[in-house]
PDB file of N, CA and C in Angstrom:
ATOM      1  N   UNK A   1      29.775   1.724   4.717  1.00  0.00           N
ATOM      2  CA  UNK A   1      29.012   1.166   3.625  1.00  0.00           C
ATOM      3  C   UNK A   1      29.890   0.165   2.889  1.00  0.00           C
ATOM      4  N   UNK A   2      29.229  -0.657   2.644  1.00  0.00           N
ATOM      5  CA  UNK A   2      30.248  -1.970   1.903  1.00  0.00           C
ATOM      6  C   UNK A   2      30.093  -2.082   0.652  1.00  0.00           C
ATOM      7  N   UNK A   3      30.832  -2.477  -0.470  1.00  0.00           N
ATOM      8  CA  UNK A   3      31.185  -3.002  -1.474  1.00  0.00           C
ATOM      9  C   UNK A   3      29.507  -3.523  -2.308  1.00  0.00           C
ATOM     10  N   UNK A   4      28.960  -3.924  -1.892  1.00  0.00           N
ATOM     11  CA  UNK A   4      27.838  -4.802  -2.162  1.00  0.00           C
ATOM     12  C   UNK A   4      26.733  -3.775  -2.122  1.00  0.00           C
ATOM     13  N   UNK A   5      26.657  -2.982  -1.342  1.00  0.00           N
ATOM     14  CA  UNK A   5      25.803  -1.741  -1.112  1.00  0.00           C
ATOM     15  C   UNK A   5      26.070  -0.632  -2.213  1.00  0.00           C
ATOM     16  N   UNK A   6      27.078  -0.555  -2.298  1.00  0.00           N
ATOM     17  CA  UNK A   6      27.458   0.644  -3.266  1.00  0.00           C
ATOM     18  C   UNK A   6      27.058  -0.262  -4.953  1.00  0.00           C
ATOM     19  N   UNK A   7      27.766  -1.088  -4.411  1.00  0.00           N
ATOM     20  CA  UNK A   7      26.933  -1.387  -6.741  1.00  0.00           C
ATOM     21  C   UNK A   7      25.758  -1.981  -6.642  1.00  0.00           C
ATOM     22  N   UNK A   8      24.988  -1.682  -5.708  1.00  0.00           N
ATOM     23  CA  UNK A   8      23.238  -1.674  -5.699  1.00  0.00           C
ATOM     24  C   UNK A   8      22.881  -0.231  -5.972  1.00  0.00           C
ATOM     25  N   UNK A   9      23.830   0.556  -5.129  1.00  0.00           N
ATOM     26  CA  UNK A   9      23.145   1.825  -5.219  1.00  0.00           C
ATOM     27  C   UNK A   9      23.640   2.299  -6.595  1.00  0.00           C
ATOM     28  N   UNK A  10      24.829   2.208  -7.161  1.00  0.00           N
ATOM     29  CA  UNK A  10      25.449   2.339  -8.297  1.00  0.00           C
ATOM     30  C   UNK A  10      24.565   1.774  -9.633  1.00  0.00           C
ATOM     31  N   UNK A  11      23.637   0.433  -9.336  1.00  0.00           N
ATOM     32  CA  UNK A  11      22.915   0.073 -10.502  1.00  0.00           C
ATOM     33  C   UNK A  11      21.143   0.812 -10.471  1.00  0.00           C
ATOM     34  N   UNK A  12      21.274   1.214  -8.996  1.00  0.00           N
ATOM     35  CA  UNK A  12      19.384   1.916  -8.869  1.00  0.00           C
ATOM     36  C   UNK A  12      19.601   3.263  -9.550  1.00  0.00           C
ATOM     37  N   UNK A  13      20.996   3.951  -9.643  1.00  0.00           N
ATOM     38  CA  UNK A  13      20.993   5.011  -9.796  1.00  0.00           C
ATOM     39  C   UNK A  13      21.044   5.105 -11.551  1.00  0.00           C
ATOM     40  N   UNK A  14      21.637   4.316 -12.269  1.00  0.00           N
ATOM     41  CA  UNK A  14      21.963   3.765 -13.863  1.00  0.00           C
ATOM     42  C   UNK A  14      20.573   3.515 -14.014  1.00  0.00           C
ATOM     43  N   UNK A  15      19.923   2.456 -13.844  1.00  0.00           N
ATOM     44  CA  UNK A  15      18.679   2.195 -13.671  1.00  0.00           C
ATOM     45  C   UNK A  15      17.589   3.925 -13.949  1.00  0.00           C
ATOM     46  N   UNK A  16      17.813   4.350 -12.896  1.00  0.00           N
ATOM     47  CA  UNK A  16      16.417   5.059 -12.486  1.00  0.00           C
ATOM     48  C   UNK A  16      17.273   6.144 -13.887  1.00  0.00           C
ATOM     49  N   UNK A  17      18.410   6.838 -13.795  1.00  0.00           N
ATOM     50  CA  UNK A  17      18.603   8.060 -15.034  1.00  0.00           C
ATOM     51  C   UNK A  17      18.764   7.700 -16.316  1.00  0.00           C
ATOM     52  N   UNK A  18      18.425   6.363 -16.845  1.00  0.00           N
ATOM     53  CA  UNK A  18      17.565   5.428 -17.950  1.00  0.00           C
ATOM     54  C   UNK A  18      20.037   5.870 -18.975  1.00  0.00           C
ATOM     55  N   UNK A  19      20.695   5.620 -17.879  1.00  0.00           N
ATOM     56  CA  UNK A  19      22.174   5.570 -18.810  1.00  0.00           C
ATOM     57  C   UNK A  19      21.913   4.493 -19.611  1.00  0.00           C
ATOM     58  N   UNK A  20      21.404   3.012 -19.172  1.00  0.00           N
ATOM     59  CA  UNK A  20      21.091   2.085 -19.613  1.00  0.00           C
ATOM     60  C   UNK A  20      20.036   1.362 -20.468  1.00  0.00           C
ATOM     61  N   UNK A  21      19.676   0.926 -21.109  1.00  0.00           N
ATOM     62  CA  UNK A  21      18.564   0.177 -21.130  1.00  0.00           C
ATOM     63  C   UNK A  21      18.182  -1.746 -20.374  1.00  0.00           C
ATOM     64  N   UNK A  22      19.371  -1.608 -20.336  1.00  0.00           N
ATOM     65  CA  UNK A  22      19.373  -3.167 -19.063  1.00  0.00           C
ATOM     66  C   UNK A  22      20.348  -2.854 -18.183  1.00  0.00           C
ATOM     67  N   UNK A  23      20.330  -3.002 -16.984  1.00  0.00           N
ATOM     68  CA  UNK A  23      20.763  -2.352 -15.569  1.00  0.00           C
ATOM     69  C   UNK A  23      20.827  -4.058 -14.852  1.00  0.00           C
ATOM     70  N   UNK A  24      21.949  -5.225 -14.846  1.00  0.00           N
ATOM     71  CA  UNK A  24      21.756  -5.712 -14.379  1.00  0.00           C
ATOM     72  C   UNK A  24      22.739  -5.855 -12.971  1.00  0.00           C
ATOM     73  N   UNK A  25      22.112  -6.704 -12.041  1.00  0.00           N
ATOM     74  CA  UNK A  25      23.134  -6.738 -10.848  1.00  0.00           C
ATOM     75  C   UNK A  25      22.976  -8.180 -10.608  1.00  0.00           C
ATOM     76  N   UNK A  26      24.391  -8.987 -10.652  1.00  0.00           N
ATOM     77  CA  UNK A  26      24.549 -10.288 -10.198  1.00  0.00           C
ATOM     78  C   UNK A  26      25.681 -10.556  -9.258  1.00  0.00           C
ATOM     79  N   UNK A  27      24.707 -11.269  -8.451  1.00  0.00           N
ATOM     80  CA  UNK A  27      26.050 -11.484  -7.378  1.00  0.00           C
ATOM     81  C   UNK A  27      25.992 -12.949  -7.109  1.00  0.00           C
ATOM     82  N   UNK A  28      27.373 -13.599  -7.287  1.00  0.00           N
ATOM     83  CA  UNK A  28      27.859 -15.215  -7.810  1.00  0.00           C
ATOM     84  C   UNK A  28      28.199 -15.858  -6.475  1.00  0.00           C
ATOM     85  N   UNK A  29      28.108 -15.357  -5.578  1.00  0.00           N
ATOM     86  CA  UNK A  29      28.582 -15.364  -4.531  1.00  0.00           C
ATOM     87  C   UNK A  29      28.478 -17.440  -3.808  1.00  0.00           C
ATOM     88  N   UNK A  30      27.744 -17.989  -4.299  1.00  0.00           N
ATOM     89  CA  UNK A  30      27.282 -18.898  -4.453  1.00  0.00           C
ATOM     90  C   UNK A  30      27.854 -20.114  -5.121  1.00  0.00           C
ATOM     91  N   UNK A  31      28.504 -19.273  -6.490  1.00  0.00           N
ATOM     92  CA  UNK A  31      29.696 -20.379  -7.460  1.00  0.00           C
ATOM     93  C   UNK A  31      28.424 -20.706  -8.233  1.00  0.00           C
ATOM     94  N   UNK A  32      27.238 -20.266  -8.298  1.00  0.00           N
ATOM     95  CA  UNK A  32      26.485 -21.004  -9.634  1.00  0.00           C
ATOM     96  C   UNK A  32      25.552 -19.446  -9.936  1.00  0.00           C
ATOM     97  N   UNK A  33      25.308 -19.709 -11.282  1.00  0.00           N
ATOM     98  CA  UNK A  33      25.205 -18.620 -11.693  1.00  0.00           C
ATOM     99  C   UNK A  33      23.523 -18.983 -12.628  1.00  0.00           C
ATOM    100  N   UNK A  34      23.153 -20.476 -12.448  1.00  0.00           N
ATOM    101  CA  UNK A  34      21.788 -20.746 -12.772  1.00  0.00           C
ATOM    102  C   UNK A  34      20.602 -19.749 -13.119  1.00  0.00           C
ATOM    103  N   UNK A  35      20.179 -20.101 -11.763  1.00  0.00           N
ATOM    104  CA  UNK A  35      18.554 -19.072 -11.899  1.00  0.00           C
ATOM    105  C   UNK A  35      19.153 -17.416 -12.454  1.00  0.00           C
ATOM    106  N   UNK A  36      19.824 -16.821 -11.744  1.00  0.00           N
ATOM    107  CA  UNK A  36      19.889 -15.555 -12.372  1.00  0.00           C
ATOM    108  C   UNK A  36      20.614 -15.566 -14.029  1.00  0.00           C
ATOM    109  N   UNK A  37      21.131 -16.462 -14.527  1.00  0.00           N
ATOM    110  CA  UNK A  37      21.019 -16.396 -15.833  1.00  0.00           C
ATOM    111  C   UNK A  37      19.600 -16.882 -17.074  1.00  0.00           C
ATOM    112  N   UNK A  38      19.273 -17.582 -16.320  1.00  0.00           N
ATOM    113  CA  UNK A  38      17.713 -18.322 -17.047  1.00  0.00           C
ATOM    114  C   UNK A  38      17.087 -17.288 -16.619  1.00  0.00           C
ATOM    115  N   UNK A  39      16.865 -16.549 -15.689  1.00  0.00           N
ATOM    116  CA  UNK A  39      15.979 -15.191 -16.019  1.00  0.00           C
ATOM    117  C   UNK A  39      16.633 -14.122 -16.756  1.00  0.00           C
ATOM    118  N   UNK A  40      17.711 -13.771 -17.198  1.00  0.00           N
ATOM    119  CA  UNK A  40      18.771 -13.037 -17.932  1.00  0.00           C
ATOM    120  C   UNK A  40      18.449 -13.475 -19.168  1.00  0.00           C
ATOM    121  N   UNK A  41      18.460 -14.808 -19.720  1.00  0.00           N
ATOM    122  CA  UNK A  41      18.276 -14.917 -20.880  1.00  0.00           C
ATOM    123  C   UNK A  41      16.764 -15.158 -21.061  1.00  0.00           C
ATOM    124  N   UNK A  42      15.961 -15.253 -20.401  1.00  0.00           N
ATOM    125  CA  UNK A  42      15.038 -14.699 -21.071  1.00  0.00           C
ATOM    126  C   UNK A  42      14.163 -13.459 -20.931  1.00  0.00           C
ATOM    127  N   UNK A  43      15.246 -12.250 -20.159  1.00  0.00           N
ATOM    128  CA  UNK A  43      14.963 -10.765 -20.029  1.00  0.00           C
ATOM    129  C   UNK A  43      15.231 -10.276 -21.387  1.00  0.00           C
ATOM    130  N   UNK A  44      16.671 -11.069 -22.108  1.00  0.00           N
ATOM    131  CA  UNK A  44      17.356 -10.766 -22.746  1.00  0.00           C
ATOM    132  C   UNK A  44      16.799 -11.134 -24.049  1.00  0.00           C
ATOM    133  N   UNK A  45      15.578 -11.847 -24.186  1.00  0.00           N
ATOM    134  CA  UNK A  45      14.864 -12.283 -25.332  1.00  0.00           C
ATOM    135  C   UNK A  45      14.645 -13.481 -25.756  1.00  0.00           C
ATOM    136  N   UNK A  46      15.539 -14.591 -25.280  1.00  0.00           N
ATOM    137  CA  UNK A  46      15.354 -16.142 -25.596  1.00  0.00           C
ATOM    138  C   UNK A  46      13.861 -16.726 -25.421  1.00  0.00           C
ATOM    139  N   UNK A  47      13.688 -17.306 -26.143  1.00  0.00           N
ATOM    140  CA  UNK A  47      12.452 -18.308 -26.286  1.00  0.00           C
ATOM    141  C   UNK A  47      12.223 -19.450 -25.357  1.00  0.00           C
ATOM    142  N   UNK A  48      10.967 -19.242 -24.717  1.00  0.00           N
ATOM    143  CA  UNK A  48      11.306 -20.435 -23.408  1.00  0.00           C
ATOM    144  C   UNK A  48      11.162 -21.611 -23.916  1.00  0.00           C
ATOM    145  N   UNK A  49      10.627 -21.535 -25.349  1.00  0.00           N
ATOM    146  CA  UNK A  49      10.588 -23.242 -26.241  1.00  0.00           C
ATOM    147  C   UNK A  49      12.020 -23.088 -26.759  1.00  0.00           C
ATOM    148  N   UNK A  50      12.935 -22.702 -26.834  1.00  0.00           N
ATOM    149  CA  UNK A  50      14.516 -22.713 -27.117  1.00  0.00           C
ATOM    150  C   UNK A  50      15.254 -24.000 -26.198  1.00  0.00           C
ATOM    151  N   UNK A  51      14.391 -24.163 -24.740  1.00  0.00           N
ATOM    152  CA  UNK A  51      14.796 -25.266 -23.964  1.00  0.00           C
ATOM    153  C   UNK A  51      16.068 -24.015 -22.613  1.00  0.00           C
ATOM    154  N   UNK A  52      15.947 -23.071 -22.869  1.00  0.00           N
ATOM    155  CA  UNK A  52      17.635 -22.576 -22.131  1.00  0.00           C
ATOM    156  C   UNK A  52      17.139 -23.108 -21.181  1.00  0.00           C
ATOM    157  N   UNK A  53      15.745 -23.616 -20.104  1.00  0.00           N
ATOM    158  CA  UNK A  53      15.985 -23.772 -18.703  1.00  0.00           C
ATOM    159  C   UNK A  53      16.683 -25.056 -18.344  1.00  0.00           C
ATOM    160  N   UNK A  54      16.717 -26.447 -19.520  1.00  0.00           N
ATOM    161  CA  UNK A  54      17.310 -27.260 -19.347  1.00  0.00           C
ATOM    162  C   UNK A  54      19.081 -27.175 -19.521  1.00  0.00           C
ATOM    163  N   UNK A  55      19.356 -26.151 -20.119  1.00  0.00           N
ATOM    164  CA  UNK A  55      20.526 -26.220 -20.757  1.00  0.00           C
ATOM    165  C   UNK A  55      21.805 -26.718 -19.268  1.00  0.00           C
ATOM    166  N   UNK A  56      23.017 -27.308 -19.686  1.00  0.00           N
ATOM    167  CA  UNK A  56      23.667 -27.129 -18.833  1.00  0.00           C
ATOM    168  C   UNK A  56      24.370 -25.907 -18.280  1.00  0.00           C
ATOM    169  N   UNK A  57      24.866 -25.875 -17.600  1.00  0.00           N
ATOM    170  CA  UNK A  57      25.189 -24.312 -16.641  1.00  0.00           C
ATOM    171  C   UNK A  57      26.275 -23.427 -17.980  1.00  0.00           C
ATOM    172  N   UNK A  58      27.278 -24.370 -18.209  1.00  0.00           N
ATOM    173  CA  UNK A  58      28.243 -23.792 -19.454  1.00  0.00           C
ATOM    174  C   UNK A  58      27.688 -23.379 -20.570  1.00  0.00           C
ATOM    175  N   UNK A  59      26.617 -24.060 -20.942  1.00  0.00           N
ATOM    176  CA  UNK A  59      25.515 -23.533 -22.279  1.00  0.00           C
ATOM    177  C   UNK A  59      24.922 -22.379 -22.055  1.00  0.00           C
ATOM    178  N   UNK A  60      24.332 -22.365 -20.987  1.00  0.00           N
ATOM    179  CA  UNK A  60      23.442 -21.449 -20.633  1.00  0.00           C
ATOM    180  C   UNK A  60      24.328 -19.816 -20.340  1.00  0.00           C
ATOM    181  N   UNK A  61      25.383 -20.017 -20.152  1.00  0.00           N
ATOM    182  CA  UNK A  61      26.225 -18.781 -19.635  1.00  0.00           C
ATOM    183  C   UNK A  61      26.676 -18.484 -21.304  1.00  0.00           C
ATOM    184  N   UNK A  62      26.894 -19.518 -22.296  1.00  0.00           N
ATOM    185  CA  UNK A  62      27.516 -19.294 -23.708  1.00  0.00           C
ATOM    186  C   UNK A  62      25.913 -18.229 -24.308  1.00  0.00           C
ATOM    187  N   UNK A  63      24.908 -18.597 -23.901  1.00  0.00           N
ATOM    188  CA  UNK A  63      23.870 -18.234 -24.542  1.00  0.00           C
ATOM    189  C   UNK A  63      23.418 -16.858 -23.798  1.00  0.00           C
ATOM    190  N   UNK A  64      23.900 -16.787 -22.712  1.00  0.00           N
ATOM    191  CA  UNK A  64      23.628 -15.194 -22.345  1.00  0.00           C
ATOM    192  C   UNK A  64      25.051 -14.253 -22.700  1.00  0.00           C
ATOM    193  N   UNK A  65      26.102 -14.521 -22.704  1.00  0.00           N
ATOM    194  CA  UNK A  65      27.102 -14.056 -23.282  1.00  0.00           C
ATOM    195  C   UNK A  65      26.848 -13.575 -24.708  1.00  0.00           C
ATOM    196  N   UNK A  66      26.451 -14.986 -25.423  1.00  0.00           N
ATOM    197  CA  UNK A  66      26.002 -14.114 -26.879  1.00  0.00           C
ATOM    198  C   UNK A  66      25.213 -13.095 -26.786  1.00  0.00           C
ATOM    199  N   UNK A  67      23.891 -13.173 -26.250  1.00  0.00           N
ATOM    200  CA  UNK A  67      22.856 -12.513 -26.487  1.00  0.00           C
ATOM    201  C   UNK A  67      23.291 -11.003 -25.941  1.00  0.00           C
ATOM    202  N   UNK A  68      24.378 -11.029 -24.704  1.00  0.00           N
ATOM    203  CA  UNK A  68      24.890  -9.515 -24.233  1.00  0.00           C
ATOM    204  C   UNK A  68      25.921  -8.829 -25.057  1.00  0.00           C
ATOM    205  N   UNK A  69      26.098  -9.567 -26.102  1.00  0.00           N
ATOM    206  CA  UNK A  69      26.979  -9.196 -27.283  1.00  0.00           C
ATOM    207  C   UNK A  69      26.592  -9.287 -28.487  1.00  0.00           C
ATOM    208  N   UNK A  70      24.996  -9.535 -29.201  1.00  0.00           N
ATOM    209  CA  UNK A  70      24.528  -9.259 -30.248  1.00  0.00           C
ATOM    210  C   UNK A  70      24.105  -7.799 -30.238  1.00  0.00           C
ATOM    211  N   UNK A  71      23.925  -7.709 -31.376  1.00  0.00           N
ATOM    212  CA  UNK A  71      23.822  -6.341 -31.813  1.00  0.00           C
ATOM    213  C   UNK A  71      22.728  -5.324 -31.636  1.00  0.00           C
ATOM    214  N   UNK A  72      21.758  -6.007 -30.862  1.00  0.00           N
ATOM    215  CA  UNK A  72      20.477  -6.122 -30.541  1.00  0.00           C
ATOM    216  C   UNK A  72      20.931  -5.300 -29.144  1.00  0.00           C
ATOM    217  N   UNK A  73      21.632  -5.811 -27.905  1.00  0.00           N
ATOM    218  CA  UNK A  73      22.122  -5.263 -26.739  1.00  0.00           C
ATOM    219  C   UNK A  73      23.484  -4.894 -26.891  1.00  0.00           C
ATOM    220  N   UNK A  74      24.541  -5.000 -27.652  1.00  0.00           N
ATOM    221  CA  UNK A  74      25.342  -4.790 -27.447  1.00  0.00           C
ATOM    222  C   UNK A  74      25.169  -2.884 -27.232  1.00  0.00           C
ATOM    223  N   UNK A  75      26.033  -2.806 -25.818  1.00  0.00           N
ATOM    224  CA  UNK A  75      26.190  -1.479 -25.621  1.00  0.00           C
ATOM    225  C   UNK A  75      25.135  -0.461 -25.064  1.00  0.00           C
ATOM    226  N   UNK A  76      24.431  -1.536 -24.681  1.00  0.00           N
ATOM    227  CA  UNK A  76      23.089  -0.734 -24.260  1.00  0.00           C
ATOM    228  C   UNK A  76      22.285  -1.734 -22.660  1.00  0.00           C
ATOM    229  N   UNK A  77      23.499  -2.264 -21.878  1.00  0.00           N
ATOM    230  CA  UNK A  77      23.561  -2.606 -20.918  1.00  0.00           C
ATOM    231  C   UNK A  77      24.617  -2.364 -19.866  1.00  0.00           C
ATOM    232  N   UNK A  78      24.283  -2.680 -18.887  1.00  0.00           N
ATOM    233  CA  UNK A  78      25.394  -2.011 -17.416  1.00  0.00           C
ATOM    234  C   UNK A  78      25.061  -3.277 -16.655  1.00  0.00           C
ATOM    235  N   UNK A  79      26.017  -4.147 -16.360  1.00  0.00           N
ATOM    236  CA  UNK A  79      25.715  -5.385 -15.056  1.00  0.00           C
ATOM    237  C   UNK A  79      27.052  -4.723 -14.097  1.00  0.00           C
ATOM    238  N   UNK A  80      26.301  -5.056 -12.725  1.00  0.00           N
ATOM    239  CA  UNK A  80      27.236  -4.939 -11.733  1.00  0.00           C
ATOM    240  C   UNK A  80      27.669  -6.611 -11.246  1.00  0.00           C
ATOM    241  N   UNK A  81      28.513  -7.271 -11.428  1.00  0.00           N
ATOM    242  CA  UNK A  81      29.211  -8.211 -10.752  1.00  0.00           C
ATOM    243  C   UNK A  81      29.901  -8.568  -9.602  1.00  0.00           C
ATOM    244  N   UNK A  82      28.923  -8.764  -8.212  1.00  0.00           N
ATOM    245  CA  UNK A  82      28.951  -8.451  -6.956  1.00  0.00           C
ATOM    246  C   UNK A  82      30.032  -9.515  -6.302  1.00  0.00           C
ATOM    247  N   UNK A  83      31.232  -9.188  -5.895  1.00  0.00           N
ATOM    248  CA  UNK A  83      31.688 -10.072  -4.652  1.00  0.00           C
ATOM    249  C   UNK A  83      31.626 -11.107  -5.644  1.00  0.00           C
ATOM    250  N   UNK A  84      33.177 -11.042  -6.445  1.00  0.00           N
ATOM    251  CA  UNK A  84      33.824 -12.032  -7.251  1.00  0.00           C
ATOM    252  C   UNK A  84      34.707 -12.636  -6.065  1.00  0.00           C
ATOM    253  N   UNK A  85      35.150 -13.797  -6.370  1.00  0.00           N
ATOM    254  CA  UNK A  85      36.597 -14.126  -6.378  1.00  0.00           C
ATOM    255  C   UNK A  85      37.596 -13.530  -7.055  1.00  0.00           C
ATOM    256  N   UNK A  86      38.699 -13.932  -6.738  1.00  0.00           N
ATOM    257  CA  UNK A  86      39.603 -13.957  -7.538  1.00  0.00           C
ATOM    258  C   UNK A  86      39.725 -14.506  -8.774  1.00  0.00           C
ATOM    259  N   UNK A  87      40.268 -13.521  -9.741  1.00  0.00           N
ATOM    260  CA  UNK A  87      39.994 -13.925 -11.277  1.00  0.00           C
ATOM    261  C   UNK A  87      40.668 -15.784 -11.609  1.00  0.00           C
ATOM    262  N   UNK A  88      41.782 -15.923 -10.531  1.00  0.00           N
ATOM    263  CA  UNK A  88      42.738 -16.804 -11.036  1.00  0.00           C
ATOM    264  C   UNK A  88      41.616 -18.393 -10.662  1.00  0.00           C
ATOM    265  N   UNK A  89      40.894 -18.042  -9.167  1.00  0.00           N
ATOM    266  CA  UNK A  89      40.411 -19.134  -8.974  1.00  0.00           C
ATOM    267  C   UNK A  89      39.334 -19.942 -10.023  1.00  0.00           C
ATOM    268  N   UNK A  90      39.048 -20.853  -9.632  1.00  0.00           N
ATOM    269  CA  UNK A  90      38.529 -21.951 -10.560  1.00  0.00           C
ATOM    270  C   UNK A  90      37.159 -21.498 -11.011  1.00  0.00           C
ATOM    271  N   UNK A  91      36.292 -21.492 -10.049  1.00  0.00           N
ATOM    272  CA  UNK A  91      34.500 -20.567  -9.675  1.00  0.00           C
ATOM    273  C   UNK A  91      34.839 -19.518 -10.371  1.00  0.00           C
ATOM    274  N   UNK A  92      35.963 -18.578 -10.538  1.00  0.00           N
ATOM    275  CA  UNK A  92      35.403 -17.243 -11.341  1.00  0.00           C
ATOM    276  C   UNK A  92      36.154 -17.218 -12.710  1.00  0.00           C
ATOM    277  N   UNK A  93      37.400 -18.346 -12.854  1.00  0.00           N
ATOM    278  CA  UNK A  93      37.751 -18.211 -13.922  1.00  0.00           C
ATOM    279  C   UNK A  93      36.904 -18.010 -15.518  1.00  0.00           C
ATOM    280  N   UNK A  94      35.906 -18.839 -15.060  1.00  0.00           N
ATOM    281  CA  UNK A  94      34.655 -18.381 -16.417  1.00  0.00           C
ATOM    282  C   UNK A  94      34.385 -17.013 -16.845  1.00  0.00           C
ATOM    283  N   UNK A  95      34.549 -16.203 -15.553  1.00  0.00           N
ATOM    284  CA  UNK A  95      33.981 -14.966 -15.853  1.00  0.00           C
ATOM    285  C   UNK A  95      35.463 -13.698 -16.115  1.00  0.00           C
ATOM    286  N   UNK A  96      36.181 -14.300 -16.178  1.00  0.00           N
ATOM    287  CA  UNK A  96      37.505 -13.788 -16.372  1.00  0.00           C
ATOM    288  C   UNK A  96      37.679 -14.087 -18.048  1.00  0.00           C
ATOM    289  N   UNK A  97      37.703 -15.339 -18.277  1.00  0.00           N
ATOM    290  CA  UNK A  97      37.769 -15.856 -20.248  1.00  0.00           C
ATOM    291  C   UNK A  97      36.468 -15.492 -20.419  1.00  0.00           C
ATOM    292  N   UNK A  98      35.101 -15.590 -20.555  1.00  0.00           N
ATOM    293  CA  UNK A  98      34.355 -15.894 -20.808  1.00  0.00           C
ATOM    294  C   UNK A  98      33.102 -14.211 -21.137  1.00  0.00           C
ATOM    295  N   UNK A  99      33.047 -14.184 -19.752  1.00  0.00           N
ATOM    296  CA  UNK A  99      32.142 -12.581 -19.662  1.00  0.00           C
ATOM    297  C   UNK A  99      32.312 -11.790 -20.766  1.00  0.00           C
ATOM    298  N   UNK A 100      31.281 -11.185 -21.603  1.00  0.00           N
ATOM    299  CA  UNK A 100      31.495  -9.718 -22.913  1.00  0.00           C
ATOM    300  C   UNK A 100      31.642  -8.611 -22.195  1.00  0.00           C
ATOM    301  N   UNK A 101      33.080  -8.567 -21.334  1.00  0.00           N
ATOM    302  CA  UNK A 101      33.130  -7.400 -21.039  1.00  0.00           C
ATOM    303  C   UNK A 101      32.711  -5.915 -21.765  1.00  0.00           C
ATOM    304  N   UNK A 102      33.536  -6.063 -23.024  1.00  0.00           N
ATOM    305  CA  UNK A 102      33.824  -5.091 -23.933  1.00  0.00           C
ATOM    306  C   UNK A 102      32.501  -4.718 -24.580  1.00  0.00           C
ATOM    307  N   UNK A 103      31.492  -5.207 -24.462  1.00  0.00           N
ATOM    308  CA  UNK A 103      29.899  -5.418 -24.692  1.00  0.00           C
ATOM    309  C   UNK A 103      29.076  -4.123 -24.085  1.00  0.00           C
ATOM    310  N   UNK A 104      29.327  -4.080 -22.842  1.00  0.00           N
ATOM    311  CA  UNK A 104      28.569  -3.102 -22.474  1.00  0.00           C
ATOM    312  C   UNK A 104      28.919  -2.617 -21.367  1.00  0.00           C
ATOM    313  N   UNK A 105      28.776  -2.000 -19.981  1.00  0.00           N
ATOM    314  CA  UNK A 105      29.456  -1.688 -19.212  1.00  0.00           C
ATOM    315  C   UNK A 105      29.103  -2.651 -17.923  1.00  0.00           C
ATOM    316  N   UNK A 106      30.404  -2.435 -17.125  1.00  0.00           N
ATOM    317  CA  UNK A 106      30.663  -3.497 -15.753  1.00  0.00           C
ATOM    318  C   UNK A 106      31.503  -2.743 -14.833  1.00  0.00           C
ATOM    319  N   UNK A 107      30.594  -3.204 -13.856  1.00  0.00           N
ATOM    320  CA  UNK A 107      31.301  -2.922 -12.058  1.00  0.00           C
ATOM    321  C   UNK A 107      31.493  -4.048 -11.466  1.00  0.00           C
ATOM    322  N   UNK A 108      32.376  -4.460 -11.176  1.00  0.00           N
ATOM    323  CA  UNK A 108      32.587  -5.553 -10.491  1.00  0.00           C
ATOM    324  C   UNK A 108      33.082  -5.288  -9.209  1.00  0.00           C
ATOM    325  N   UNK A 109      32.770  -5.752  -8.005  1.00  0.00           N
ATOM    326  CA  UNK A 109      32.745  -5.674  -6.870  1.00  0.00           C
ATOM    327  C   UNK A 109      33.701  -6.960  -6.044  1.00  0.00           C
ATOM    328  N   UNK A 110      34.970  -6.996  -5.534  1.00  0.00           N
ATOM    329  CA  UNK A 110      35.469  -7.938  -5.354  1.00  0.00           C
ATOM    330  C   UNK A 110      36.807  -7.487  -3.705  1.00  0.00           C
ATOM    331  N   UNK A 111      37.006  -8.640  -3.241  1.00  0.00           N
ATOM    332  CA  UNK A 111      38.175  -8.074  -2.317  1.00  0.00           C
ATOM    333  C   UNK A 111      39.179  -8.413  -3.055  1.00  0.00           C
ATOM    334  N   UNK A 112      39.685  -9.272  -4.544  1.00  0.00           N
ATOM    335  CA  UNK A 112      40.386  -9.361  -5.050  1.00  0.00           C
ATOM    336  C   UNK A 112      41.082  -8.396  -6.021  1.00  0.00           C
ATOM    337  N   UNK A 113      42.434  -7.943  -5.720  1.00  0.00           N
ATOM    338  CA  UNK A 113      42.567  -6.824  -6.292  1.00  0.00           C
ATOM    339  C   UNK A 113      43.066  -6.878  -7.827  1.00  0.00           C
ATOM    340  N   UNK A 114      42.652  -8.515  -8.213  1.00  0.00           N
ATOM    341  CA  UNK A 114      43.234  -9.289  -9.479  1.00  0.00           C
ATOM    342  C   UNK A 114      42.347  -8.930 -10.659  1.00  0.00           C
ATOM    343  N   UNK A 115      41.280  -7.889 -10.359  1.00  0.00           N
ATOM    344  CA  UNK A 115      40.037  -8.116 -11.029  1.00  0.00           C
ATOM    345  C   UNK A 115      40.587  -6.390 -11.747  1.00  0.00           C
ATOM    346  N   UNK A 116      41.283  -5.581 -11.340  1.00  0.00           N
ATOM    347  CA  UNK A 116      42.092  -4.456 -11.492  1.00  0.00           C
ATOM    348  C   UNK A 116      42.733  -4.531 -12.634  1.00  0.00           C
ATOM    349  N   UNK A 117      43.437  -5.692 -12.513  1.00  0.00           N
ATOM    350  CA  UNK A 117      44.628  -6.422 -13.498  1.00  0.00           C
ATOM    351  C   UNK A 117      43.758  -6.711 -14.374  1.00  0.00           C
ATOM    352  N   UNK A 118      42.737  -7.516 -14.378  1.00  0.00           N
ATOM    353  CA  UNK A 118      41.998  -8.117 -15.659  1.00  0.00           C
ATOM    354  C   UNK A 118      41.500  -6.894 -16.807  1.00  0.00           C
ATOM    355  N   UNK A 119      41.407  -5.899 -16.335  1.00  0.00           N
ATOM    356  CA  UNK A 119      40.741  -4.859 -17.258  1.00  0.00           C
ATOM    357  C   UNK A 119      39.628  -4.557 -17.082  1.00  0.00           C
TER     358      UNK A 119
END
């Protein structure tokens, strides 16, 4: 069973025994993190007259970051973060500075064992 399988089964299982109230699973695997954040932020409550679907990619990640760290969700979500890079590289460095870890809970799924180190 692989890496990718287990924090599916790891988020159906959070999911279904309600640990959570948002159970998300993203996998970046791609280097863009678009569509699954424009549906994130507006799972997460944003206004689709707010404009987030135009926003640029850096806006749009600042505006789901907040919203997974207002007080509203803070602490009452679980994302699994599927098959990172390495924290150091360029594509995941965002999610190394950037991500509210401390917000709510995270599995991150990676062959990088740098993601250990990050906390």
């Amino acid at each position: 069973m692989g890496k990718t399988t287990l924090g599916k089964m790891f988020a159906a299982w959070a999911a279904a025994d309600g640990v959570k109230e948002a159970v998300l699973f993203l996998s970046l695997t791609d280097g863009s993190c678009m569509g699954v954040y424009s549906e994130l932020a507006e799972a997460l409550g944003a206004k689709r007259d707010s404009g987030f679907q135009e926003m640029k990619e850096e806006d749009l990640r600042a505006l789901v970051h907040r919203l997974l760290a207002s007080e509203e969700w803070k602490g009452r979500w679980m994302v699994v973060l599927d098959d990172l890079p390495d924290p150091q590289e360029e594509r995941a460095s965002w999610i190394a500075k950037d991500f509210p870890f401390g917000c709510g809970k995270t599995l991150v799924t990676s062959r990088s064992p740098g993601w250990a180190e990050e906390g």
